[in-house]
Protein backbone atom coordinates (compact mmCIF):
# COMPACT_ATOMS: atom_id res chain seq x y z
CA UNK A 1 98.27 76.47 132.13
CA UNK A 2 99.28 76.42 128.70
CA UNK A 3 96.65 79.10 127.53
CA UNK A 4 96.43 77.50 123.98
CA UNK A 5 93.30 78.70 123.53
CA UNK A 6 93.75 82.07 124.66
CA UNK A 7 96.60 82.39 122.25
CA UNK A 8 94.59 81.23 118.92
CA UNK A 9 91.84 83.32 119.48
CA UNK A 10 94.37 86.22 120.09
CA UNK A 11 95.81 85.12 116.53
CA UNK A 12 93.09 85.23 115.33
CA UNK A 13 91.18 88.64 116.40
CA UNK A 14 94.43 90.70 115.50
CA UNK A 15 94.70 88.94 111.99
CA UNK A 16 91.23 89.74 111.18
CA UNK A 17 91.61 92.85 112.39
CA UNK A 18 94.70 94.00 110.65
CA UNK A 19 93.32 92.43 107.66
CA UNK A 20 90.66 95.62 108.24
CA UNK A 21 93.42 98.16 108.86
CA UNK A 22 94.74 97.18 105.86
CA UNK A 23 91.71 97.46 103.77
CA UNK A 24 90.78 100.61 104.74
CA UNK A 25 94.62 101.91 104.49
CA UNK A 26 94.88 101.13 101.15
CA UNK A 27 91.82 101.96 99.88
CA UNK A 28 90.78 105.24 101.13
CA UNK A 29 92.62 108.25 102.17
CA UNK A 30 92.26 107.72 106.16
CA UNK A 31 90.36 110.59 107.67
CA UNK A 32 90.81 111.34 111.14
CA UNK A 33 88.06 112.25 113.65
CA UNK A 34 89.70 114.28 116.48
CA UNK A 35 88.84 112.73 119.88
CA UNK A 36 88.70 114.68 122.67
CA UNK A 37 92.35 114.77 123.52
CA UNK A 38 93.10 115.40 119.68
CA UNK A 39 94.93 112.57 118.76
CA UNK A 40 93.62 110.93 115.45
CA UNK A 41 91.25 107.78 115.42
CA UNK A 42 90.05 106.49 112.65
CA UNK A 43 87.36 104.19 110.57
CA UNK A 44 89.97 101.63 111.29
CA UNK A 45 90.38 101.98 115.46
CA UNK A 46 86.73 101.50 115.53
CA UNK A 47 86.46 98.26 113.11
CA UNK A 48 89.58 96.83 114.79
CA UNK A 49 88.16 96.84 118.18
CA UNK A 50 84.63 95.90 117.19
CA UNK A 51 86.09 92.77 115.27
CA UNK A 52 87.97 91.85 118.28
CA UNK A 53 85.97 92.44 121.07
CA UNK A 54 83.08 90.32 119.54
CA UNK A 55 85.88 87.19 119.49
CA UNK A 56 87.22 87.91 122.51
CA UNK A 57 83.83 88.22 124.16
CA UNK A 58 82.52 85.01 122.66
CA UNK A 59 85.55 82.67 123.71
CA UNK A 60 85.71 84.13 126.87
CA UNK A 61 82.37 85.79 127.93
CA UNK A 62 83.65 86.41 131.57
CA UNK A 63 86.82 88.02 130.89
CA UNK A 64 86.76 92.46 130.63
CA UNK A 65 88.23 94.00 127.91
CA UNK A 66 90.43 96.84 128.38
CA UNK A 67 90.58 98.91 125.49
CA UNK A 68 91.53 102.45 123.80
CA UNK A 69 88.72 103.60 122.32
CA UNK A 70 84.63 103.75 122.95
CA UNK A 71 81.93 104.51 120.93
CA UNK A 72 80.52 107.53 122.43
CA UNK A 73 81.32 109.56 119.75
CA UNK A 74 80.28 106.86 117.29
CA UNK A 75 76.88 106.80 118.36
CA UNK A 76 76.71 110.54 117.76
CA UNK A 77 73.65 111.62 114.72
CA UNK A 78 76.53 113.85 112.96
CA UNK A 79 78.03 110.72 112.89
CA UNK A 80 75.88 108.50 111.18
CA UNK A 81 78.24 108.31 107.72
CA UNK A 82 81.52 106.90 110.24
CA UNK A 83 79.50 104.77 111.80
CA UNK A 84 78.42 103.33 108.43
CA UNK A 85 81.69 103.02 106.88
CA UNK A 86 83.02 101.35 109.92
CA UNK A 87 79.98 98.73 109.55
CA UNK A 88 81.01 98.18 106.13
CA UNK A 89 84.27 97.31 106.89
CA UNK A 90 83.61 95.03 110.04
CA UNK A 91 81.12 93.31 107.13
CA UNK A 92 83.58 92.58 105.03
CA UNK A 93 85.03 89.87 107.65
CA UNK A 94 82.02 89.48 109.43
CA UNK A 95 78.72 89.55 107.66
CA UNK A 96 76.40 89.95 109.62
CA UNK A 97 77.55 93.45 111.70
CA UNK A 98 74.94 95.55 111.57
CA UNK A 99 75.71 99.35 112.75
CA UNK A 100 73.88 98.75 116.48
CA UNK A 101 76.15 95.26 116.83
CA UNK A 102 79.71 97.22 115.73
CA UNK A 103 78.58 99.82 118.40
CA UNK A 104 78.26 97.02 120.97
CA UNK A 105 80.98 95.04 120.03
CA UNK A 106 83.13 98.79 120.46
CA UNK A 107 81.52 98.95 123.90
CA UNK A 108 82.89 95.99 125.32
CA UNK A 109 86.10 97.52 125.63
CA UNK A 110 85.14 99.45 128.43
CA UNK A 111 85.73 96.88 131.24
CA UNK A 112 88.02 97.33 134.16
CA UNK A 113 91.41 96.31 135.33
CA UNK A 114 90.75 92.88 136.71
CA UNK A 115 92.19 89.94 138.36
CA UNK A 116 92.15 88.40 134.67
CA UNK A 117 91.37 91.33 131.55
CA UNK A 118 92.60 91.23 128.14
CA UNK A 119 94.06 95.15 126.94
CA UNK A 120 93.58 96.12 123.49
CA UNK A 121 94.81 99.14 121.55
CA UNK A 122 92.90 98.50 117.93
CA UNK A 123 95.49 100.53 116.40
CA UNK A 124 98.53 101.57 118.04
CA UNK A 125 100.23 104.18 116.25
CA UNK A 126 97.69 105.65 114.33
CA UNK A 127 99.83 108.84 113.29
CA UNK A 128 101.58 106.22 111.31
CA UNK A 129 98.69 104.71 110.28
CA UNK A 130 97.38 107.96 108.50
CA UNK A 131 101.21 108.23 107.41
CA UNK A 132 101.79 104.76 105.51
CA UNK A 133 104.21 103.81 107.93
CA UNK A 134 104.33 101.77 111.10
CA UNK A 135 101.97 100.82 113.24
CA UNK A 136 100.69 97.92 115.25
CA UNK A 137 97.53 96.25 116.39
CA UNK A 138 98.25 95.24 119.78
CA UNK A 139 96.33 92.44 122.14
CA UNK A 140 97.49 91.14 125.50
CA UNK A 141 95.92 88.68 128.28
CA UNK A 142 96.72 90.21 131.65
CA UNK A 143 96.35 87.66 135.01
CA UNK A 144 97.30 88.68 138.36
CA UNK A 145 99.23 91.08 137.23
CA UNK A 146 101.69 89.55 135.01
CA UNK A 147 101.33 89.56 131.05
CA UNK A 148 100.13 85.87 130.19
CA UNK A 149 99.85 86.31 126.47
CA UNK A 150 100.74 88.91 123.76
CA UNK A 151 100.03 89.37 120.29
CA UNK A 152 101.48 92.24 117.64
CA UNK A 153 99.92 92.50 114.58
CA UNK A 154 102.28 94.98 112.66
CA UNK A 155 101.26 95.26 108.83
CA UNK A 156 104.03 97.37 107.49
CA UNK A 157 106.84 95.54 110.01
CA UNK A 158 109.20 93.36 107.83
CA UNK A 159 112.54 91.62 109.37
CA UNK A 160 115.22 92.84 107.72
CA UNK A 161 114.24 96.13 106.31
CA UNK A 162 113.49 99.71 107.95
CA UNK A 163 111.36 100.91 105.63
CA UNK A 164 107.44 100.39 105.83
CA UNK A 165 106.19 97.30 103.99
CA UNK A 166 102.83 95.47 102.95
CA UNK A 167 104.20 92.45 103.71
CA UNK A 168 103.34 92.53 107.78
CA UNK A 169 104.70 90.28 110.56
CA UNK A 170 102.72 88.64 113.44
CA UNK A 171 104.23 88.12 116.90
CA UNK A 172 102.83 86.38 119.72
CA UNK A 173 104.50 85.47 123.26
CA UNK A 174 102.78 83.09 126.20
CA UNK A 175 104.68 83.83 129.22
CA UNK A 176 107.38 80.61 129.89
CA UNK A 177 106.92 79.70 125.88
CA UNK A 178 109.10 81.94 124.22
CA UNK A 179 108.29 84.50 121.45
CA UNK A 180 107.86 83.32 117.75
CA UNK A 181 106.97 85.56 114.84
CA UNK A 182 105.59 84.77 111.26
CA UNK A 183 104.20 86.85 108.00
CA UNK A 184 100.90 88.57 108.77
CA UNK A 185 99.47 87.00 106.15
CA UNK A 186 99.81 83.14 107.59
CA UNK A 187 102.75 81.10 108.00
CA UNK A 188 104.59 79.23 110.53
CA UNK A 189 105.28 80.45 114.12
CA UNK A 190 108.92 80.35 114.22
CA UNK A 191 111.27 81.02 117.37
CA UNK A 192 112.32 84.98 118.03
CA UNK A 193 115.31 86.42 119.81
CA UNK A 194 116.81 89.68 120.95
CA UNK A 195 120.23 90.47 118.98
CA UNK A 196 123.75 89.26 120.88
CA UNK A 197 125.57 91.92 122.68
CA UNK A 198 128.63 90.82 119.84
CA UNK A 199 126.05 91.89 116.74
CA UNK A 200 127.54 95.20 116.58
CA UNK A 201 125.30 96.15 113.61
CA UNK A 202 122.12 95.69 115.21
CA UNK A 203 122.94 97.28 118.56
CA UNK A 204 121.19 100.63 117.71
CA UNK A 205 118.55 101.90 119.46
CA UNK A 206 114.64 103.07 118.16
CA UNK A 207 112.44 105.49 119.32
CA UNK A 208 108.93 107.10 118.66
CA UNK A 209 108.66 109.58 115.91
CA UNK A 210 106.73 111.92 117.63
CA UNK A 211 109.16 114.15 119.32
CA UNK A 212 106.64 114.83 121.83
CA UNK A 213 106.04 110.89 122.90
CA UNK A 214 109.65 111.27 124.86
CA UNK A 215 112.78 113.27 125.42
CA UNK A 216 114.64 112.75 122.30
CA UNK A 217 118.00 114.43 123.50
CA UNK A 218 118.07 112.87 126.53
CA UNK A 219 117.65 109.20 125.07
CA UNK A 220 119.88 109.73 122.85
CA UNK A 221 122.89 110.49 125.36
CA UNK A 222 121.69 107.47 126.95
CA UNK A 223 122.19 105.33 123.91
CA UNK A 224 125.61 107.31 123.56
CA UNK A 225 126.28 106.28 127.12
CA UNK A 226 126.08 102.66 126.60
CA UNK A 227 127.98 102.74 123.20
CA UNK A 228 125.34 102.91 120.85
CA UNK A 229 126.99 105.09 118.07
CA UNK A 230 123.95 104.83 115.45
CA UNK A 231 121.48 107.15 115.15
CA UNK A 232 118.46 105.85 116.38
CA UNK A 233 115.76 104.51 113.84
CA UNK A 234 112.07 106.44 114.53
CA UNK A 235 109.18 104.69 114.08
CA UNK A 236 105.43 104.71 115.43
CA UNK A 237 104.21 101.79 117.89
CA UNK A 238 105.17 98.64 119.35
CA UNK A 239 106.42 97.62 116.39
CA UNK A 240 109.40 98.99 118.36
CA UNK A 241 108.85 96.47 120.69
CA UNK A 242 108.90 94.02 117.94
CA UNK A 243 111.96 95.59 116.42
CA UNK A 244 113.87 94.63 119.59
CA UNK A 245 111.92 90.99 120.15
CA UNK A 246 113.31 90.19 116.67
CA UNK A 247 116.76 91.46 117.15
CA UNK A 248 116.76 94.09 114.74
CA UNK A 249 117.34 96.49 117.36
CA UNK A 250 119.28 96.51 120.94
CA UNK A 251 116.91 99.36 122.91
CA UNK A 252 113.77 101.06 122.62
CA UNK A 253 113.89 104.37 125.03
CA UNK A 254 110.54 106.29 125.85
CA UNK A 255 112.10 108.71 128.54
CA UNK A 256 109.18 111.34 129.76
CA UNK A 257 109.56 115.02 127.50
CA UNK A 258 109.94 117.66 129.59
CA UNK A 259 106.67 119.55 128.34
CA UNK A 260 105.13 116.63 130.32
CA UNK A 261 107.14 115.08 132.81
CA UNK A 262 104.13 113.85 134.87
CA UNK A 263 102.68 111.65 131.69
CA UNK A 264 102.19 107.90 132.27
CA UNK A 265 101.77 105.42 130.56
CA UNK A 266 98.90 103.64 129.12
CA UNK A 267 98.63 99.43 129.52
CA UNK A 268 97.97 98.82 126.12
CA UNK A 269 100.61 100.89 124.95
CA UNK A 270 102.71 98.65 126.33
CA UNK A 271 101.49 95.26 127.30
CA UNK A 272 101.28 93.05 124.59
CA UNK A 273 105.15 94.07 123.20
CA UNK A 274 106.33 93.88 126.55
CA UNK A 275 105.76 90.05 126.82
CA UNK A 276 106.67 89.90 123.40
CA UNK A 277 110.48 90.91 124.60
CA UNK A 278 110.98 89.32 127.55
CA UNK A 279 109.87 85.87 126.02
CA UNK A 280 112.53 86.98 123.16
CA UNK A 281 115.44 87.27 126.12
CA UNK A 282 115.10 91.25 126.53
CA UNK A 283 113.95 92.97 129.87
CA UNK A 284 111.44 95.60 130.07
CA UNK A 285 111.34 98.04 132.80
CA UNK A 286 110.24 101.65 133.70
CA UNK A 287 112.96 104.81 134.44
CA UNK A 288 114.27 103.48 137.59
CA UNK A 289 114.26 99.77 136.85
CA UNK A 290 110.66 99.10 138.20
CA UNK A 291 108.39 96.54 136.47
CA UNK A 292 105.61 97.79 134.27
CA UNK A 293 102.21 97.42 136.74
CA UNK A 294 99.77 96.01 134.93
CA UNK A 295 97.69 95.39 137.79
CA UNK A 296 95.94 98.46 138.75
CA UNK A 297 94.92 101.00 136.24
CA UNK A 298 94.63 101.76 132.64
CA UNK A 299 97.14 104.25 133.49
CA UNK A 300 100.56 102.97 135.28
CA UNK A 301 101.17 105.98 137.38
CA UNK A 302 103.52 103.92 139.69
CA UNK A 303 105.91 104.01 136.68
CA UNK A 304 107.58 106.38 134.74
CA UNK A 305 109.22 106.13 131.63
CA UNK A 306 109.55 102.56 129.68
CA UNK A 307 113.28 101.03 128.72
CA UNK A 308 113.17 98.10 126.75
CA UNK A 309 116.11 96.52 126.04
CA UNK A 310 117.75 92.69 125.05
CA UNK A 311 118.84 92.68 128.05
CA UNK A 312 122.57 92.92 128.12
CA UNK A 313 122.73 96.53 127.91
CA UNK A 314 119.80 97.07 130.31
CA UNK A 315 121.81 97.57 133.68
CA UNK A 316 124.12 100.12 131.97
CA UNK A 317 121.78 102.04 130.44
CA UNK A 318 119.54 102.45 134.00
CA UNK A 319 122.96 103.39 135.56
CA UNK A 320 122.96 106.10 132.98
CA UNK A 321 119.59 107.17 133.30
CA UNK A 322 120.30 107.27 137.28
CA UNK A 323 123.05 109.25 136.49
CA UNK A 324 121.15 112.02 134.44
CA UNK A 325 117.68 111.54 136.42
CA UNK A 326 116.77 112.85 139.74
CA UNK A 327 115.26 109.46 141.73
């Protein structure tokens, strides 16, 4: 199956919908209603999943949508002025949203893990979102288990450069087709890879800024382990993944902190960039050198920890997690 199809309407959902992130990024001061586990969501989360739920669901009416947010809160009274800006926004792209349509095309992320879903996180990173700095709009097609198609959407991700950017680079990966990148804004797909064991000046390693989103001393005596002398570069999202798919980077460690060392993992934290690597050359695996299970929760509680990697270093740097982790 060459899942063309799948993979343009992908394209196209996360362009549109970073094309909304964007909007509302640079022209109003984000402002972040606290969900119920405090982390920030914004005006944006809500018209990126709207505007890509309603293509999904139209190409592909059978298929469930696994995504981040819902509209629960949305659909709140006090809530009335969110709920308008977000319709606004979704307008902009799509005229004829009206504030009961954005709430149902929100809704639709609410399927379950299937034998075929598509897993969406609207905006993945959204701390860096409301910071000007990384973060990524991340889509994935999920069948049987296995990641099928992936597309990152990362608006301030530029090869070549650390810093944030407006310029914005699109990635996309069908499983057995490679991975191919190209500016957000349109351009050709051209071939990806993961940097050369030899390219000593890209083998550093990234992490997440968030100290609490891993164990930042412990991955960074991994990196040590495995002869990664740089310090690592911090950044929000899979645009990590994307900094490894592209070969800017050699490693991406999220090792459990030790305030919560029974956290997993969320499938759309990870799905889309996943594929993205592998079809680069890399490997992606949990901890203990498990595969990522897509195939039975939102959550992956059979894994713990992610190490993502080009693939050359990957063995050495388990063997130093195995040494430093109980199993």
């Amino acid at each position: 199956m060459s899942y063309e199809k799948e993979k343009q309407i992908a394209i196209e959902a996360v362009t549109l919908a970073a094309q909304l992130c964007q909007r509302v990024r640079q022209t109003i001061r984000p402002e972040a209603i606290e969900k119920r586990d405090r982390s920030p969501v914004t005006i944006a989360d809500f018209g990126s999943q709207a505007i890509i739920c309603k293509l999904l669901s139209e190409a592909f009416p059978n298929d469930p949508i696994v995504a981040e947010e819902d509209a629960a809160a949305l659909s709140q009274p006090d809530m009335a002025n969110y709920l308008d800006q977000v319709t606004a926004h979704v307008q902009s792209l799509i005229p004829n949203a009206t504030p009961e349509t954005v709430i149902d095309w929100i809704n639709r992320g609410n399927g379950k893990v299937n034998s075929r879903f598509w897993t969406l996180d609207p905006i993945d990173g959204t701390k860096g979102f409301l910071r000007g700095e990384q973060y990524a709009v991340a889509l994935a097609l999920i069948e049987d288990g296995e990641v099928k198609v992936g597309v990152l959407g990362c608006p301030a991700f530029s090869l070549g450069s650390d810093a944030p950017t407006d310029n914005g680079t699109l990635l996309v990966a069908v499983r057995n087709q490679g991975a191919t990148m190209a500016p957000l804004q349109g351009g050709t797909l051209e071939s990806i890879h993961v940097v050369a064991a030899e390219d000593a000046s890209k083998f550093r390693f990234v992490e997440s800024v968030e100290s609490g989103h891993g164990d930042q001393t412990q991955q960074q005596a991994v990196a040590q382990a495995v002869g990664i002398t740089a310090p690592s570069v911090r950044m929000d999202s899979q645009a990590k993944y994307a900094a490894v798919a592209a070969g800017q980077a050699a490693l991406y460690l999220r090792l459990p902190s030790p305030k919560t060392p029974d956290y997993r993992e969320k499938i759309w934290d990870h799905a889309a960039g996943a594929i993205v690597v592998e079809e680069a050359g890399g490997k992606v695996t949990d901890m203990y050198g498990k595969p990522l299970d897509f195939s039975s929760d939102y959550k992956m509680t059979d894994n713990q920890g992610v190490v993502v990697s080009n693939g050359t270093c990957h063995e050495a740097v388990l063997a130093a997690l195995g040494a430093t982790v109980p199993r």
